[in-house]
C-alpha atoms as a PDB file:
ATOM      1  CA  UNK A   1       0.000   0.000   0.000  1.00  0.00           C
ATOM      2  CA  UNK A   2       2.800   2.298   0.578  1.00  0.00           C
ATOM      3  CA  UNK A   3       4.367   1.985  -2.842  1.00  0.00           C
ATOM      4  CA  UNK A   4       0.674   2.583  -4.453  1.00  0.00           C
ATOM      5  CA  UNK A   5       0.345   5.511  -2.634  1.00  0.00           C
ATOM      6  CA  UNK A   6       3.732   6.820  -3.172  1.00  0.00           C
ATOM      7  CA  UNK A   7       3.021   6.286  -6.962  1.00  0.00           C
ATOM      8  CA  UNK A   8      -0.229   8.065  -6.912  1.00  0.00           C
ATOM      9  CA  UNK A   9       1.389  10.860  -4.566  1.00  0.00           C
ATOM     10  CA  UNK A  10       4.232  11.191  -7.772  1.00  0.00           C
ATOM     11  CA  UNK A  11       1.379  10.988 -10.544  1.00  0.00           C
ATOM     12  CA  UNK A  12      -0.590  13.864  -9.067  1.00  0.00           C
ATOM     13  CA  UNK A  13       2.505  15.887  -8.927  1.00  0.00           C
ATOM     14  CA  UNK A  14       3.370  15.285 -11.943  1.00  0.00           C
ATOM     15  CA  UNK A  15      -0.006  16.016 -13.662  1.00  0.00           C
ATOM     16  CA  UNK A  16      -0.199  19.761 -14.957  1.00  0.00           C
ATOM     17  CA  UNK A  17      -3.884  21.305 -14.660  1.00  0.00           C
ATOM     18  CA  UNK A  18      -5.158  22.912 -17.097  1.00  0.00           C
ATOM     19  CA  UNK A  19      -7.971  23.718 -18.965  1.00  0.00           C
ATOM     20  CA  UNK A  20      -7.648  20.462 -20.485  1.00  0.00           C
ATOM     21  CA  UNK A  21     -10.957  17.721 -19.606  1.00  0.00           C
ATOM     22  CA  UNK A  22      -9.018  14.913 -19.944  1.00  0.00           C
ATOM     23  CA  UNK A  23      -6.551  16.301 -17.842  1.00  0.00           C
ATOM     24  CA  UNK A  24      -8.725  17.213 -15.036  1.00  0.00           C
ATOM     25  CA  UNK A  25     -10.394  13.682 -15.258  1.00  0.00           C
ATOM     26  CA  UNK A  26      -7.274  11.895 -14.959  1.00  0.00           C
ATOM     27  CA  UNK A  27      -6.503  14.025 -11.714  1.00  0.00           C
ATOM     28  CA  UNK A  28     -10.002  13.679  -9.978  1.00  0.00           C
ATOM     29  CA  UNK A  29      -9.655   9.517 -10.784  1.00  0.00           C
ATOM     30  CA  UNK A  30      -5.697   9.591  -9.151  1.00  0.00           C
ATOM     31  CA  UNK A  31      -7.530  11.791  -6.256  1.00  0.00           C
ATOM     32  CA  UNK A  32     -10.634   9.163  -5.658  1.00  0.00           C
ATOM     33  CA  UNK A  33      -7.916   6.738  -6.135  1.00  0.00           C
ATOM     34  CA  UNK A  34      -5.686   7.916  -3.322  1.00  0.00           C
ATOM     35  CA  UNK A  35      -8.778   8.555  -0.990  1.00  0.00           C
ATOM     36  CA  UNK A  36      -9.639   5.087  -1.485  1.00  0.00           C
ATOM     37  CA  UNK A  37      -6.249   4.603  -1.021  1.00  0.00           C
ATOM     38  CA  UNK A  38      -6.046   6.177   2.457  1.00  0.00           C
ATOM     39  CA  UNK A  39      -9.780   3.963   3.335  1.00  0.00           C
ATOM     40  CA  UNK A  40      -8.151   0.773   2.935  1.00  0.00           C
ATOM     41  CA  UNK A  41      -5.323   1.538   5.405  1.00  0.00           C
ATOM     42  CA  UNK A  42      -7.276   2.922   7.746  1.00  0.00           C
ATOM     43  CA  UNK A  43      -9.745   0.068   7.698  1.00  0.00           C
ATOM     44  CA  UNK A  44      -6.132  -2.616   7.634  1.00  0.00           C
ATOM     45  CA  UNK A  45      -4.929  -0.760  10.767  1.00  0.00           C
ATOM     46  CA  UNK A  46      -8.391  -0.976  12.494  1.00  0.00           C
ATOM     47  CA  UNK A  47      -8.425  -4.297  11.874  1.00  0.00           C
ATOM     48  CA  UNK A  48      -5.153  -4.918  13.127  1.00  0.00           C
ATOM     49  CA  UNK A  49      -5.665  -3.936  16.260  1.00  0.00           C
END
């Protein structure tokens, strides 16, 4: 999980807004993905304890 959300973290960096719709798609889909990201280790440490 760490290395998926260090790649996402990079990606969203990396991605230049702009005016652009596909641009701005492809950054609110990295987004949801790192929220859902975030979710699943909070629900892994939960369960772990």
């Amino acid at each position: 999980m760490t290395v998926a959300e260090g790649e996402l973290t990079v990606a969203m960096a990396e991605l230049v807004v702009t005016e652009r719709a596909e641009k701005q798609i492809v950054g609110e889909r990295l987004r949801n993905a790192m929220a859902e990201l975030n979710a699943a280790r909070d629900e892994l440490s939960q369960l772990m304890r």
